[in-house]
N, C-alpha and C. Protein backbone atom coordinates (compact mmCIF):
# COMPACT_ATOMS: atom_id res chain seq x y z
N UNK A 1 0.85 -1.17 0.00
CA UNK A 1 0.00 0.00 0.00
C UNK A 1 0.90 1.23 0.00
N UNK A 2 0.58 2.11 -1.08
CA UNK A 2 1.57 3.32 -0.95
C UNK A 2 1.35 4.54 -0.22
N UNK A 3 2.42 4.90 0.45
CA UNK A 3 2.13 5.73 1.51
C UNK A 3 1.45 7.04 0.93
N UNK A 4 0.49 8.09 1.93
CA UNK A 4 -0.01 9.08 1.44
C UNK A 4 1.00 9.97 1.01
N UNK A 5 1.14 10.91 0.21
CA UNK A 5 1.46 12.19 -0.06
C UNK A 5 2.19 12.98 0.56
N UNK A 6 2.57 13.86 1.74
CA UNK A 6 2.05 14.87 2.59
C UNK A 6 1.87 16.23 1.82
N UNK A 7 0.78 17.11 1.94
CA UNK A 7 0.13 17.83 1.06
C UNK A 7 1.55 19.12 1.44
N UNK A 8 1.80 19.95 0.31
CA UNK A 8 3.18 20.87 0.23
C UNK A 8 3.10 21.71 1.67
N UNK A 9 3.98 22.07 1.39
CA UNK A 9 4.30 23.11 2.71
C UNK A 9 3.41 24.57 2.16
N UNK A 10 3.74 25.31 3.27
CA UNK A 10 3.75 26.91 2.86
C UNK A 10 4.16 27.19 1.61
N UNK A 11 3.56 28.17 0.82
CA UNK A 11 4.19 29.02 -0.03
C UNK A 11 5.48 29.78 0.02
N UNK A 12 6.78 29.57 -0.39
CA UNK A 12 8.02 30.11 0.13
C UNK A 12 7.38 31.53 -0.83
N UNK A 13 7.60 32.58 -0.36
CA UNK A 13 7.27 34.13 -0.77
C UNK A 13 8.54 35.11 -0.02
N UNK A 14 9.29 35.72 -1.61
CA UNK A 14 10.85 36.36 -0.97
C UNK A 14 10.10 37.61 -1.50
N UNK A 15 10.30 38.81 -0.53
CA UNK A 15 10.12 40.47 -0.59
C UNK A 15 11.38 41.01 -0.64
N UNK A 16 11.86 41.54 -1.48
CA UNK A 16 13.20 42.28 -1.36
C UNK A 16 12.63 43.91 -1.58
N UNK A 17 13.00 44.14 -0.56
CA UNK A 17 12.60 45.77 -0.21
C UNK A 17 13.00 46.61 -0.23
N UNK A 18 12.47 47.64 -0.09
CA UNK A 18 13.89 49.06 0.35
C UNK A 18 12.91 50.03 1.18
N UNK A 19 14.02 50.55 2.62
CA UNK A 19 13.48 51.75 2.71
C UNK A 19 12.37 52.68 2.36
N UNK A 20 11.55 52.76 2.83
CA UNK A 20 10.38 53.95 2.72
C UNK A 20 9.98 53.98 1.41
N UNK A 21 9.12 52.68 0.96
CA UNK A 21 8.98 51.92 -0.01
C UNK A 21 7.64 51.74 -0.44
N UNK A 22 6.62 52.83 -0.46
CA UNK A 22 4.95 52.25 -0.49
C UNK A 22 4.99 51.33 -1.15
N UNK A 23 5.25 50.84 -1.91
CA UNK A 23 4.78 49.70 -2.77
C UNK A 23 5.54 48.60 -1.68
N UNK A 24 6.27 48.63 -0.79
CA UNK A 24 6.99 47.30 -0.47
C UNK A 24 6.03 47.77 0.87
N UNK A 25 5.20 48.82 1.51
CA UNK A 25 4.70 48.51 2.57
C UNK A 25 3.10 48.25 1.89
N UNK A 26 2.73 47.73 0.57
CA UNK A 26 1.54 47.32 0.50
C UNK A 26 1.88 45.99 0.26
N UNK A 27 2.68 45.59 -0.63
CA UNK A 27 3.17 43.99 -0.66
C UNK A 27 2.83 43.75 0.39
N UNK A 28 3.06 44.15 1.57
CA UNK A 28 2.73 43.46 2.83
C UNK A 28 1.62 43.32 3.54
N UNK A 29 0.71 44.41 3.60
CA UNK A 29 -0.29 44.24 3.26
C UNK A 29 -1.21 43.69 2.98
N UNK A 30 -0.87 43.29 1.44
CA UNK A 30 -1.21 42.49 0.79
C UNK A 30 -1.19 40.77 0.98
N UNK A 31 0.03 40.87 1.60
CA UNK A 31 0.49 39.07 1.83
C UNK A 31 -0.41 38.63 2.91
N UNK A 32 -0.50 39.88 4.01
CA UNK A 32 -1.07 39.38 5.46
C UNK A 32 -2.26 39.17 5.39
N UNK A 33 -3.14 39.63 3.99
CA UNK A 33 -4.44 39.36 4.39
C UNK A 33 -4.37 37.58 3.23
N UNK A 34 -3.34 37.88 2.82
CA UNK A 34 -3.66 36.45 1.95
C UNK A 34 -3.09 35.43 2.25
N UNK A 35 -2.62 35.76 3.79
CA UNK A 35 -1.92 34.81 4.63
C UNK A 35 -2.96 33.83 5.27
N UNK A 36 -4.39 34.45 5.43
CA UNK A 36 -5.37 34.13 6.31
C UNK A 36 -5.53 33.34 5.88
N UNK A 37 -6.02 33.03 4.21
CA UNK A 37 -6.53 31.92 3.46
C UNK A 37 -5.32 30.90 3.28
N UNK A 38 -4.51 30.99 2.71
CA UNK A 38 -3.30 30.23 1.97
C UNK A 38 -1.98 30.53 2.78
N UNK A 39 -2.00 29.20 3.60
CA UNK A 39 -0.35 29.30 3.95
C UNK A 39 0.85 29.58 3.31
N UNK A 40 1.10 30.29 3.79
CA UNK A 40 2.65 30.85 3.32
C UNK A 40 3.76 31.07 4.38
N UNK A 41 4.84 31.14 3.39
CA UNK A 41 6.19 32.26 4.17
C UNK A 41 6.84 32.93 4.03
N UNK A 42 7.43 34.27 4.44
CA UNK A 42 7.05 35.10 4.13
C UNK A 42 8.79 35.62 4.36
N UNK A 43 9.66 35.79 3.57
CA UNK A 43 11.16 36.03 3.81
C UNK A 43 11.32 37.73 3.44
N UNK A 44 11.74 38.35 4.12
CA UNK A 44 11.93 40.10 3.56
C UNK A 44 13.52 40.29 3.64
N UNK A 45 14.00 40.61 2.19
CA UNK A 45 15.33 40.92 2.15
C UNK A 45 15.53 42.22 2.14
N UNK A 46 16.65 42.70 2.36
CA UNK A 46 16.65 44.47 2.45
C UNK A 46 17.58 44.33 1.02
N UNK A 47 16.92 45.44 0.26
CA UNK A 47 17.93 45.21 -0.91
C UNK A 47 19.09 45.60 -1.17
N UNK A 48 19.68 46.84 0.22
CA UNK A 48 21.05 47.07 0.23
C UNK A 48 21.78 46.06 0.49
N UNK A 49 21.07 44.70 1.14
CA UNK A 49 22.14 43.79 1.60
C UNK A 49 22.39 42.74 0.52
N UNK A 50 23.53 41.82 0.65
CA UNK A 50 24.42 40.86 -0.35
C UNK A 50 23.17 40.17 -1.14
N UNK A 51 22.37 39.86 -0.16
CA UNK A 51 21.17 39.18 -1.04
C UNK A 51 19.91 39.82 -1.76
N UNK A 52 20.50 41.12 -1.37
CA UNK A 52 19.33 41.73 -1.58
C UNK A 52 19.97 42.13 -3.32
N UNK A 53 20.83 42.70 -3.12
CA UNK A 53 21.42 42.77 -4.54
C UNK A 53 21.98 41.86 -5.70
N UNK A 54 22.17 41.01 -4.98
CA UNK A 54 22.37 39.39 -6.02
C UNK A 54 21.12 38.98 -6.46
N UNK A 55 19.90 39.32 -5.48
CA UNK A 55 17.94 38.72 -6.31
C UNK A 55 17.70 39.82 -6.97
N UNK A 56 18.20 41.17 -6.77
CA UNK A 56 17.44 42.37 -7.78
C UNK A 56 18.32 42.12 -9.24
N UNK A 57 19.20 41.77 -9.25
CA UNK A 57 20.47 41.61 -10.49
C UNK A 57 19.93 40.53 -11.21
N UNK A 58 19.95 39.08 -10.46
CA UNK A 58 19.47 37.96 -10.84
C UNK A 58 18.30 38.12 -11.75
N UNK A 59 17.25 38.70 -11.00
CA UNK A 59 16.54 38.74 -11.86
C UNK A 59 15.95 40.37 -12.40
N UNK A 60 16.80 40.80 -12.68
CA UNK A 60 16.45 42.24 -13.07
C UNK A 60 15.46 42.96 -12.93
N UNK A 61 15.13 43.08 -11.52
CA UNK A 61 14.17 43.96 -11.48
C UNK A 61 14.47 45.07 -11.50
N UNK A 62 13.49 46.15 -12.09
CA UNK A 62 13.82 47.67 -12.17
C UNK A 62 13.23 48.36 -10.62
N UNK A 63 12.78 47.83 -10.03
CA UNK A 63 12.42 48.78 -8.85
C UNK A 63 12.09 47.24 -7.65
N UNK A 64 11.88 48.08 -6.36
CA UNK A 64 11.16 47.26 -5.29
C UNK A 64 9.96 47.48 -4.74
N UNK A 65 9.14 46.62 -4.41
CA UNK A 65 9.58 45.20 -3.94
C UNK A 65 10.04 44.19 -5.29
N UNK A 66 10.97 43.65 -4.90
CA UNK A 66 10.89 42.53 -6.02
C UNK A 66 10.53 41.28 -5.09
N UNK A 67 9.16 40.18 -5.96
CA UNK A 67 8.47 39.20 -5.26
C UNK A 67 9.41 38.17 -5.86
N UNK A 68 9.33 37.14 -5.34
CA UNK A 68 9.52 35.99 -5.78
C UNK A 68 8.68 34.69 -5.21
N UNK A 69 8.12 33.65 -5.58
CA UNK A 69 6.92 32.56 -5.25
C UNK A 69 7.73 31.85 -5.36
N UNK A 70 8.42 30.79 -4.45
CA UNK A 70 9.17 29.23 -4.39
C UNK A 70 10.30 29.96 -5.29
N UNK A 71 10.98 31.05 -5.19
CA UNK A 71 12.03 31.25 -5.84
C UNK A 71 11.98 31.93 -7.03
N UNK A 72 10.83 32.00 -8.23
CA UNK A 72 10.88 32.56 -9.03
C UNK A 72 10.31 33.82 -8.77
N UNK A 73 10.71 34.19 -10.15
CA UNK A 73 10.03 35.64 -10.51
C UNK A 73 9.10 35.75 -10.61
N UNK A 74 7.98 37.10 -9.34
CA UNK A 74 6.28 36.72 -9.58
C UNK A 74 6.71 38.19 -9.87
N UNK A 75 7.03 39.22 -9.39
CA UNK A 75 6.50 40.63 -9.49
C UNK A 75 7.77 41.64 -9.41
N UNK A 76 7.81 42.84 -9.95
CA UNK A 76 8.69 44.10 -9.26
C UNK A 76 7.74 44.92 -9.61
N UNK A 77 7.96 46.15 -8.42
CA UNK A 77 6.95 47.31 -8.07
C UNK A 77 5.60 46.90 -7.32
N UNK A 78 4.69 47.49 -7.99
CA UNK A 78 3.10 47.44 -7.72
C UNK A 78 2.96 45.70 -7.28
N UNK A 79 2.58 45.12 -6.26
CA UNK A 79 2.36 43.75 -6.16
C UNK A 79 0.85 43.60 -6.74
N UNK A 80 1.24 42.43 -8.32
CA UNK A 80 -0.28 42.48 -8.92
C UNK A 80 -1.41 41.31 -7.60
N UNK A 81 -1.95 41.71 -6.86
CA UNK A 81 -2.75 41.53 -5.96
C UNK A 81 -3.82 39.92 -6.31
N UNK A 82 -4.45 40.06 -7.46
CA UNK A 82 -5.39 39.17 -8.16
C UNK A 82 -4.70 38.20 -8.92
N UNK A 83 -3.73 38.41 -9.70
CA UNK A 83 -2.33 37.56 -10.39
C UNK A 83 -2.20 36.58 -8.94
N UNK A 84 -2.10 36.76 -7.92
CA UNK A 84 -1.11 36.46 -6.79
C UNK A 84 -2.24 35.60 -6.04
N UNK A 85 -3.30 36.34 -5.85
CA UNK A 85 -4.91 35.29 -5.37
C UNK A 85 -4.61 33.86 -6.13
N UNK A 86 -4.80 34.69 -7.14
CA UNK A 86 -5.27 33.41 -8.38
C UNK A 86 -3.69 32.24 -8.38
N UNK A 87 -2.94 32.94 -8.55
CA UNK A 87 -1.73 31.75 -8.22
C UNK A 87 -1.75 30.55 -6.93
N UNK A 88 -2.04 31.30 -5.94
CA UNK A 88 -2.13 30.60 -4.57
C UNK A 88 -3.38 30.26 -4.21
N UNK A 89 -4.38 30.02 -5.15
CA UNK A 89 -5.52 29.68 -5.24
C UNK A 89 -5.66 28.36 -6.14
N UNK A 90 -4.83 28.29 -7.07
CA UNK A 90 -4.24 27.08 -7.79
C UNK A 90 -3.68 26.47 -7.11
N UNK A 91 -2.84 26.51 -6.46
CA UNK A 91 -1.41 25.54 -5.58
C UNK A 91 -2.46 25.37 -4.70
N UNK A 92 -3.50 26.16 -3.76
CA UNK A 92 -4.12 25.64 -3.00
C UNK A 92 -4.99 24.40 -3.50
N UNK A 93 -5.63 24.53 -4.43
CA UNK A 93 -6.43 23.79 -5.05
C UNK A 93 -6.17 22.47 -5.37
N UNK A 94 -4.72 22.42 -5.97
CA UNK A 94 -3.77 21.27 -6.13
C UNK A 94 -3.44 20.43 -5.00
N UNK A 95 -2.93 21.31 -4.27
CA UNK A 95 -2.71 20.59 -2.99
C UNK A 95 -3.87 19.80 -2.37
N UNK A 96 -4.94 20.79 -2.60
CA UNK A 96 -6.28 19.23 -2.33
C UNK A 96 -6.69 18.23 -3.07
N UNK A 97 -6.56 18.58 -4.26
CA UNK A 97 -6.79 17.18 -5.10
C UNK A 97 -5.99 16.14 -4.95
N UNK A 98 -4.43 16.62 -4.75
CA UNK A 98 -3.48 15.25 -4.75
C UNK A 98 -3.85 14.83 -2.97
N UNK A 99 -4.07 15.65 -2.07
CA UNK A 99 -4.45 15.15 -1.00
C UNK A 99 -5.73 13.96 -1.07
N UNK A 100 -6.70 14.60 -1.83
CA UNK A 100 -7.92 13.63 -2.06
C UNK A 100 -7.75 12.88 -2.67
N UNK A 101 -7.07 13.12 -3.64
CA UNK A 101 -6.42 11.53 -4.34
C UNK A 101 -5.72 10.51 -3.77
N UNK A 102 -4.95 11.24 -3.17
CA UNK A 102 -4.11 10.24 -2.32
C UNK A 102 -4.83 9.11 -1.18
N UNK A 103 -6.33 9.72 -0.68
CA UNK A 103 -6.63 9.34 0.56
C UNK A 103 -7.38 8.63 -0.09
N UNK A 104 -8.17 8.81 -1.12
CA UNK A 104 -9.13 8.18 -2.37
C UNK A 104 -8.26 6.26 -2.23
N UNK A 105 -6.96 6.88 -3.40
CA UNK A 105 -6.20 5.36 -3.16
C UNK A 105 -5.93 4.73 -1.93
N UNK A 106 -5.18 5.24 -0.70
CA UNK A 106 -5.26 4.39 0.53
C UNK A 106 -6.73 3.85 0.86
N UNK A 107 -7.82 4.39 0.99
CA UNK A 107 -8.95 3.55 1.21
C UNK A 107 -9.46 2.75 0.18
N UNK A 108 -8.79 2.72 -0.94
CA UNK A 108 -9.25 1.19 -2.16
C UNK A 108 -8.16 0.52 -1.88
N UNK A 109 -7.00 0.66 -1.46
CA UNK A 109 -5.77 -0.42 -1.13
C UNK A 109 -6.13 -0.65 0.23
C-alpha cells in the first residue's frame, strides 16, 4: 500500500525591499491578508544587503519590492494583488486534489 502524499508546505514568498517603499509597505499588506486563506512564508530581504542585490540583479528587477513565489520571478513594483490570489488559489487547489487523491487510493488499497 503506498504511503499518502504529505500535502506541500507553505508558499516560500521572498520580498526584497527598500526603505520607505509604499509599494513594499503594500506587498505586505497584501500578503497578510492572503496569509489568512493560503499558507505561506514570508522572507523580507533588504535590498542594500548581499542578497538583496544578487535577487534584484538575478533577476532584473527595475524597482522594489521585487516578489519571488518558491524562488521565481512573480513581481517588481506594484504587487499584482489578483495575479497572486489566483496563483495561490491554484497551488491551494492542487494541494487538495493530490491530497484527495491520495486518501481516495489508501482507502481502495
Amino acid at each position: 500500500m503506498p504511503l499518502p502524499t504529505p500535502p506541500p508546505g507553505p508558499v516560500q514568498i521572498t520580498v526584497v525591499e527598500s526603505e520607505a517603499c509604499h509599494f513594499c509597505a503594500d506587498a505586505h499588506q497584501a500578503l497578510a491578508v492572503l496569509a489568512v486563506r493560503y499558507p505561506m512564508s514570508v522572507e523580507s530581504v533588504d535590498v542594500r544587503s548581499d542578497a538583496g542585490r544578487t535577487l534584484m540583479a538575478k533577476h532584473r528587477a527595475p524597482m522594489s519590492p521585487l516578489v519571488l513565489v518558491e524562488g521565481a520571478y512573480f513581481s517588481s513594483g506594484r504587487l499584482p494583488r489578483r495575479k497572486l490570489e489566483k496563483l495561490l488559489s491554484a497551488r491551494h487547489a492542487d494541494a487538495g486534489t493530490a491530497a484527495a487523491t491520495t486518501d481516495g487510493a489508501v482507502r481502495r488499497g
